[in-house]
N, C-alpha and C. Protein backbone atom coordinates (compact mmCIF):
# COMPACT_ATOMS: atom_id res chain seq x y z
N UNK A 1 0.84 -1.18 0.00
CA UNK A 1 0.00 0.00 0.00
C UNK A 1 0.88 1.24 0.00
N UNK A 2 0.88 2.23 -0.80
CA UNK A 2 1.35 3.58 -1.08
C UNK A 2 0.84 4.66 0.13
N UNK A 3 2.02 5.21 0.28
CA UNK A 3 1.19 6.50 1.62
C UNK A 3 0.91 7.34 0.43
N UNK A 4 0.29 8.09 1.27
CA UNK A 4 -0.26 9.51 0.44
C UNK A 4 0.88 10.51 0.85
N UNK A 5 0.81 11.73 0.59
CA UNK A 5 1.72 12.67 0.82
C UNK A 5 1.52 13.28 2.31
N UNK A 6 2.48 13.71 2.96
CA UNK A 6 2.18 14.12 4.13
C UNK A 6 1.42 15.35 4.41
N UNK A 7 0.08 15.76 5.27
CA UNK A 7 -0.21 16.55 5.80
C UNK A 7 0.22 17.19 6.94
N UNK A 8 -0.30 18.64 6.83
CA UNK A 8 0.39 19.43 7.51
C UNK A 8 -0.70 20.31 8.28
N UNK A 9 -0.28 20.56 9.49
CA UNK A 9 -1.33 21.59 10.43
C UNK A 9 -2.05 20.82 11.63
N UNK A 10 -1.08 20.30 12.30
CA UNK A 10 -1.80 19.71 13.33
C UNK A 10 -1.27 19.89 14.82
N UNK A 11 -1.91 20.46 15.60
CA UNK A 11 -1.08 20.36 17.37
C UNK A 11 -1.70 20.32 18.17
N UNK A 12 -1.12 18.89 18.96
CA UNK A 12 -1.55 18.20 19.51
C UNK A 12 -1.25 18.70 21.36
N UNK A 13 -2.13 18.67 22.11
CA UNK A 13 -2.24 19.34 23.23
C UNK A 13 -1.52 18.00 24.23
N UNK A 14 -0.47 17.81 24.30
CA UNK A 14 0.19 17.07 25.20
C UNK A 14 0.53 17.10 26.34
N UNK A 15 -0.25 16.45 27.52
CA UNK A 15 -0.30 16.66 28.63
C UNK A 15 0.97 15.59 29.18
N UNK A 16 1.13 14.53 28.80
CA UNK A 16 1.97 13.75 29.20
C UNK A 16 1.63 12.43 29.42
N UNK A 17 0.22 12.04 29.23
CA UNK A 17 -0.71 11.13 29.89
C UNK A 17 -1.17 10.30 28.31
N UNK A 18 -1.30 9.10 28.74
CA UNK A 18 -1.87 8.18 27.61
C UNK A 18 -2.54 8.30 26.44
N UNK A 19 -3.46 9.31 26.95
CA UNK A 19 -4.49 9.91 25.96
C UNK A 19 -4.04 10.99 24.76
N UNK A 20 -3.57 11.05 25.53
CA UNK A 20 -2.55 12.55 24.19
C UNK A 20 -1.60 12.08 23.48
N UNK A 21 -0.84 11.18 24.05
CA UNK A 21 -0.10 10.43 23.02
C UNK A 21 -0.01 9.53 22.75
N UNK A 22 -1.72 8.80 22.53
CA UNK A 22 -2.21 7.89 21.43
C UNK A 22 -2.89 8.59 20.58
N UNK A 23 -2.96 9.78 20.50
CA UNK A 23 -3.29 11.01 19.84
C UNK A 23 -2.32 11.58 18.93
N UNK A 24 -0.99 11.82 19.70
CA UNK A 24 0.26 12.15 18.82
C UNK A 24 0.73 11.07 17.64
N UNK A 25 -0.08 9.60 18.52
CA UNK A 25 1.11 8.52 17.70
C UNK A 25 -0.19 8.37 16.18
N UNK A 26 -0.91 8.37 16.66
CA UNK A 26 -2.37 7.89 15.58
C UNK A 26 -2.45 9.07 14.38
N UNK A 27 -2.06 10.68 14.40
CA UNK A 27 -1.94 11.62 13.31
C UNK A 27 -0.79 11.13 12.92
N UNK A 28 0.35 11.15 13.50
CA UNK A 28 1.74 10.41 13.18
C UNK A 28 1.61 9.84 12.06
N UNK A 29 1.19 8.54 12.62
CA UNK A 29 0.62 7.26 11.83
C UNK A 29 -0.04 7.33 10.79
N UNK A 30 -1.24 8.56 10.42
CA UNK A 30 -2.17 8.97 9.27
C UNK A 30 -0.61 9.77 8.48
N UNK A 31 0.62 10.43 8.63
CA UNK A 31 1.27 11.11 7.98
C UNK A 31 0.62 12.58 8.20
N UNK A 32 0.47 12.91 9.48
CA UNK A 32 -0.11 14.26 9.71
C UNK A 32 1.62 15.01 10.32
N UNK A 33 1.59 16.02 9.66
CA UNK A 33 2.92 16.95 10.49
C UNK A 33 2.64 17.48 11.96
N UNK A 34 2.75 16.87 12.74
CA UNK A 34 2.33 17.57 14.29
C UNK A 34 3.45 18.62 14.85
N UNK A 35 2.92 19.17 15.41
CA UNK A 35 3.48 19.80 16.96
C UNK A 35 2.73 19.49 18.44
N UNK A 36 3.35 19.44 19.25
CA UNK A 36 2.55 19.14 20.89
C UNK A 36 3.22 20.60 21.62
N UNK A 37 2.27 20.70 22.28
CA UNK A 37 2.30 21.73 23.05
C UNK A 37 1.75 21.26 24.51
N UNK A 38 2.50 21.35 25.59
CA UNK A 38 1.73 21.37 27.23
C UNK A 38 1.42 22.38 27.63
N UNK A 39 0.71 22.71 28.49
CA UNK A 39 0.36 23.84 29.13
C UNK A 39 -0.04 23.20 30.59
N UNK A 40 0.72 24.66 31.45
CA UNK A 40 1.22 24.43 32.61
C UNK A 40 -0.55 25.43 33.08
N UNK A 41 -1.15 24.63 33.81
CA UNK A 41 -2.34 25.11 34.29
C UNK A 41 -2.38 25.62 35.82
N UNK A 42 -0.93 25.35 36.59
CA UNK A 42 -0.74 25.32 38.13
C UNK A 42 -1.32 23.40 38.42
N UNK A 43 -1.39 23.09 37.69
CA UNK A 43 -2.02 21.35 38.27
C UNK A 43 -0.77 21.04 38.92
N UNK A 44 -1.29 20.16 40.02
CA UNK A 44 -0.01 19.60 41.43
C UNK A 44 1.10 18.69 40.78
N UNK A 45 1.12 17.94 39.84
CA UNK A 45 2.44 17.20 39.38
C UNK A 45 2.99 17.92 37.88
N UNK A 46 3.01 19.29 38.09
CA UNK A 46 3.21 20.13 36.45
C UNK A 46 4.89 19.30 36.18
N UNK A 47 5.32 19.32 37.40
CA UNK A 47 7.05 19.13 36.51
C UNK A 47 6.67 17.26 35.78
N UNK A 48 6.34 16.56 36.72
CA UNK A 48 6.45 15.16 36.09
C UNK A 48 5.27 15.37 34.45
N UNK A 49 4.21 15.99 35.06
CA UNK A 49 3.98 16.02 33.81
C UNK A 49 4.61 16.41 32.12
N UNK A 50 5.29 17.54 32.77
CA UNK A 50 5.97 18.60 31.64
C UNK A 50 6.86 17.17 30.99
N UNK A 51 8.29 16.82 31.94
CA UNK A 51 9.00 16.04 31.83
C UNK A 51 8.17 14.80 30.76
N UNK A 52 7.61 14.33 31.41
CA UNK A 52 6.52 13.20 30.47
C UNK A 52 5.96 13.86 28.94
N UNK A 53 5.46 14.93 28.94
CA UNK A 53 5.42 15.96 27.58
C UNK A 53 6.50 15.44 26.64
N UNK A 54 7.68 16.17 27.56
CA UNK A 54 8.86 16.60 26.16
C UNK A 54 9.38 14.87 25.93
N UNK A 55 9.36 14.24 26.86
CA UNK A 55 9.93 12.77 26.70
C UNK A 55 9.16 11.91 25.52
N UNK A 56 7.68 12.43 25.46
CA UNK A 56 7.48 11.84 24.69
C UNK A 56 6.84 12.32 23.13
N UNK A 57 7.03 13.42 23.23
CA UNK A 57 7.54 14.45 21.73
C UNK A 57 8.63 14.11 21.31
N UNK A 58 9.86 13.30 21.83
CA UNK A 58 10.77 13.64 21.63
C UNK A 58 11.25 12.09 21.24
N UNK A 59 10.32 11.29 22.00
CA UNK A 59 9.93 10.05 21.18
C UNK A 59 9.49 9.63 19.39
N UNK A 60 9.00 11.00 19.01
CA UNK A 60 8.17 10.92 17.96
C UNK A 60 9.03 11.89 17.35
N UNK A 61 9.90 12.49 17.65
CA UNK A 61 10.53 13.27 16.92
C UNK A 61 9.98 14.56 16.66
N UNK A 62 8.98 15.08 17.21
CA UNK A 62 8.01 16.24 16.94
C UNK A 62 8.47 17.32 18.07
N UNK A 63 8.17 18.53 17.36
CA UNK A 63 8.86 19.58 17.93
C UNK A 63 7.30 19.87 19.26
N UNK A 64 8.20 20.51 20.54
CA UNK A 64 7.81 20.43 21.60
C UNK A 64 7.57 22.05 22.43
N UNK A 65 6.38 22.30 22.41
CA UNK A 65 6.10 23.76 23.18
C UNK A 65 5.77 23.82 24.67
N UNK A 66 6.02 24.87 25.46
CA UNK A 66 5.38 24.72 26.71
C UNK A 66 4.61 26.48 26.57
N UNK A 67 3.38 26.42 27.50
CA UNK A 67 2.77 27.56 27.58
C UNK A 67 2.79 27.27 29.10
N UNK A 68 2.86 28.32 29.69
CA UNK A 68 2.49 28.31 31.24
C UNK A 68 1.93 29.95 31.69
């Protein structure tokens, strides 16, 4: 089976948690161009989360934002 060409325009809100990056891996997977971005809300585990963010942007090779 032939991919199609890659798309572009997608960012993905990466919290650090399962859900977001079966999210990152599944556009991935379609050939979507992502970015992830976390955002620091004051929530009680922000560093493990953040850490978990970029670890796993960085898994996928996709460039990695923080907003706080």
């Amino acid at each position: 089976m032939a991919l199609g060409p890659l798309t572009e325009g997608a960012t993905v809100l990466l919290s650090g948690g399962i859900d977001s990056a079966t999210v990152l891996a599944a556009l991935l997977d379609q050939r979507v161009v992502a970015d992830s971005l976390f955002v620091d809300y004051g929530q009680p585990a922000v560093g493990e989360e953040r850490d978990a963010s970029a670890a796993i942007a960085n898994n996928y090779g996709c460039s990695w934002s923080s907003l706080t």
